[in-house]
Protein backbone atom coordinates (compact mmCIF):
# COMPACT_ATOMS: atom_id res chain seq x y z
CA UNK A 1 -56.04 -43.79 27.55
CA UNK A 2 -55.11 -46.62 29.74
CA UNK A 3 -56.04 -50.24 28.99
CA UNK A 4 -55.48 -52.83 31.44
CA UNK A 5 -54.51 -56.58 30.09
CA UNK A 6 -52.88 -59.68 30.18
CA UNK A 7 -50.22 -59.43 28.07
CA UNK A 8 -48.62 -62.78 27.76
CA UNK A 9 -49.77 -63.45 25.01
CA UNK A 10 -48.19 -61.79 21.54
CA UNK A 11 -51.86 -61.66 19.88
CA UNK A 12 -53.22 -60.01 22.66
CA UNK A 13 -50.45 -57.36 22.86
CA UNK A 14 -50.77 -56.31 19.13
CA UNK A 15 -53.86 -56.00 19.25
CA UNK A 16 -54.32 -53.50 21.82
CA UNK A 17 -50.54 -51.78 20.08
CA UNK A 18 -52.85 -51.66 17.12
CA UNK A 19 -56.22 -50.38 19.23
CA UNK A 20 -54.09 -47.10 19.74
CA UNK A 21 -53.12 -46.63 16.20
CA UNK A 22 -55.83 -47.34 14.41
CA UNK A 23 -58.75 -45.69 16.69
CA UNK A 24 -57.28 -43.77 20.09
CA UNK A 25 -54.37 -41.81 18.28
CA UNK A 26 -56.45 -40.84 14.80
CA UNK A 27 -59.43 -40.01 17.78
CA UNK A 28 -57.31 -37.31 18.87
CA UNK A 29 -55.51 -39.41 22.43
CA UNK A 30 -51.97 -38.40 22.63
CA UNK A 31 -50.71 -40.73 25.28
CA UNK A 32 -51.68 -44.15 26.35
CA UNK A 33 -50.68 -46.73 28.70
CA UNK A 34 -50.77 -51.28 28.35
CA UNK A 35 -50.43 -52.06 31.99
CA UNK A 36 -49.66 -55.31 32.33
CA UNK A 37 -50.07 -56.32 35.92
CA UNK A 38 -49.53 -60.18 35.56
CA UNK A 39 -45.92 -59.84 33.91
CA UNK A 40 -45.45 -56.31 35.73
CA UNK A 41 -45.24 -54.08 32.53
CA UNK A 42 -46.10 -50.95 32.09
CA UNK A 43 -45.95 -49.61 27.85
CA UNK A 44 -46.34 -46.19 26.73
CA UNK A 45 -47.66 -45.32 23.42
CA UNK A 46 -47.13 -41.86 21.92
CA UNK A 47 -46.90 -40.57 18.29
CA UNK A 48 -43.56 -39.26 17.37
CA UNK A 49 -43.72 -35.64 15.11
CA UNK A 50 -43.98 -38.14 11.61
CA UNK A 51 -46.80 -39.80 13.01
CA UNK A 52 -45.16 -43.46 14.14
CA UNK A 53 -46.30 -44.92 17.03
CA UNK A 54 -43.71 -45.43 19.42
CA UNK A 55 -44.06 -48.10 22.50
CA UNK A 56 -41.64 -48.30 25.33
CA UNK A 57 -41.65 -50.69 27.99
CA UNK A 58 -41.32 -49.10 31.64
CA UNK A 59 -41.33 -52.28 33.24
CA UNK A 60 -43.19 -51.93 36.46
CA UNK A 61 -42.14 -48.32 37.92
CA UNK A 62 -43.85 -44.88 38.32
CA UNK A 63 -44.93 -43.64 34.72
CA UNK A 64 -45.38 -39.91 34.60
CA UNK A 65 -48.16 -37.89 31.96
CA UNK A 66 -45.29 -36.04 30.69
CA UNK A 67 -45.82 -32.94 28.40
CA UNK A 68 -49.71 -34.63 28.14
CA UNK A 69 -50.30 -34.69 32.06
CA UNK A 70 -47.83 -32.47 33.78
CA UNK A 71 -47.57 -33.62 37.08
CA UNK A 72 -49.68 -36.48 37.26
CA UNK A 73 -47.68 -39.68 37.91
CA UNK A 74 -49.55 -43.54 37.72
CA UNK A 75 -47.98 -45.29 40.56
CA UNK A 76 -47.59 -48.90 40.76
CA UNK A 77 -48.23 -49.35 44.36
CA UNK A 78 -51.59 -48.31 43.75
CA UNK A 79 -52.02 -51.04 41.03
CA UNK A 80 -50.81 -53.40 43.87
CA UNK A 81 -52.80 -51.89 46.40
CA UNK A 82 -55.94 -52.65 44.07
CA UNK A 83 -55.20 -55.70 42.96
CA UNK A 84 -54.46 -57.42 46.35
CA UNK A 85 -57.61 -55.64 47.74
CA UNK A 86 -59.12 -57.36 45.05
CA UNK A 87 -57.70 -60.59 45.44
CA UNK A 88 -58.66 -60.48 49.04
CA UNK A 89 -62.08 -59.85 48.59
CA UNK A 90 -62.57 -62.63 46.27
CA UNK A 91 -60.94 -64.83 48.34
CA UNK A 92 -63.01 -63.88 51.42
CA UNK A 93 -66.29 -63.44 49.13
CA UNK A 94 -68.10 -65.77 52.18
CA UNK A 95 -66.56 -65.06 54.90
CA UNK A 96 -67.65 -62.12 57.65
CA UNK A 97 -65.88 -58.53 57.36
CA UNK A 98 -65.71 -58.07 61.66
CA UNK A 99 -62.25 -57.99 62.15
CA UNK A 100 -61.52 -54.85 59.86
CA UNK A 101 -64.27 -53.66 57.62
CA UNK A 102 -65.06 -50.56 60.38
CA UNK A 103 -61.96 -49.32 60.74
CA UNK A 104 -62.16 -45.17 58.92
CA UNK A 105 -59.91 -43.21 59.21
CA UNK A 106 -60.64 -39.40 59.23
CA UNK A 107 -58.31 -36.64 57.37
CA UNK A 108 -57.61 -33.77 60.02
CA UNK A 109 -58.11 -31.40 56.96
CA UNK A 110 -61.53 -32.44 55.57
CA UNK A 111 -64.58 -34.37 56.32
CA UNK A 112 -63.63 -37.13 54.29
CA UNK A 113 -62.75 -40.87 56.21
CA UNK A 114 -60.54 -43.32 54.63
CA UNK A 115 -60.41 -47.73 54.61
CA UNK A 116 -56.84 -47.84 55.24
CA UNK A 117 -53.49 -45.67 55.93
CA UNK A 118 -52.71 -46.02 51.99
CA UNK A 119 -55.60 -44.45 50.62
CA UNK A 120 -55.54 -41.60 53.73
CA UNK A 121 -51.55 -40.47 52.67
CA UNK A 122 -53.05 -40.57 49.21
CA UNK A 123 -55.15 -38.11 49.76
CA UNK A 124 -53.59 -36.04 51.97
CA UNK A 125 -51.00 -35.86 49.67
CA UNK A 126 -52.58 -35.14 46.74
CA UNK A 127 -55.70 -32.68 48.36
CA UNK A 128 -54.00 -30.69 50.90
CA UNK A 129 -50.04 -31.22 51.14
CA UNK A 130 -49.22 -30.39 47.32
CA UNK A 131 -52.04 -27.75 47.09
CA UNK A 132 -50.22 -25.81 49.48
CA UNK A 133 -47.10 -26.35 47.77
CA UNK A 134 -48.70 -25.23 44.34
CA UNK A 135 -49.99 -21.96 46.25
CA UNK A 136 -46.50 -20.51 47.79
């Protein structure tokens, strides 16, 4: 589970801490994740063998699933990427889209198109480069 928050303040911080012990954990979740984009935190929450939740701050770098997610890995630059597309597009909520909004890129391996360069490598990446990898 991954919850998304402000963290700045100490109220807000144990209460999410205690949001995974009390329901996600005894709901069966084995990992979970408090990213903190404002202060540029990233927590982990597991349950140790004796059943104590343990939190450890990544601070803002790669965070991998571990023995829950082999091979999956959140990366920050993605939270970035979202967050100033998001910032951008409230800041330009009245202005006119001419100057980039067409642009698509196309993947030379699919039919799929793509906004930007970021979200093309993404995919390519993740759909065709590390598939073949996986298959040799």
């Amino acid at each position: 589970v991954v919850e998304v928050e402000d963290l700045s303040a100490d109220s807000k911080f144990t209460e999410l801490k205690d949001k995974f012990k009390n329901d996600y954990f005894p709901a069966g979740i084995q990992l979970g994740w408090l990213v903190d984009p404002v202060n540029r935190n990233i927590y982990i929450l597991k349950k140790d063998t004796n059943g104590v939740v343990r939190c450890l701050n990544k601070g803002w770098r790669d965070v991998d699933g571990g023995d829950v997610l082999p091979g999956f890995v959140l990366k920050v630059w993605k939270i970035d990427q979202a967050i100033s597309q998001e910032s951008s597009e409230s800041s330009s909520s009245g202005t006119s889209d001419d100057d980039d909004g067409d642009v698509e890129i196309p993947c030379p391996k699919c039919d799929e198109t793509f906004p930007n360069d970021h979200t093309f490598l993404e995919h390519y990446e993740d759909e065709h480069a590390r598939k073949r990898r996986k298959q040799r």
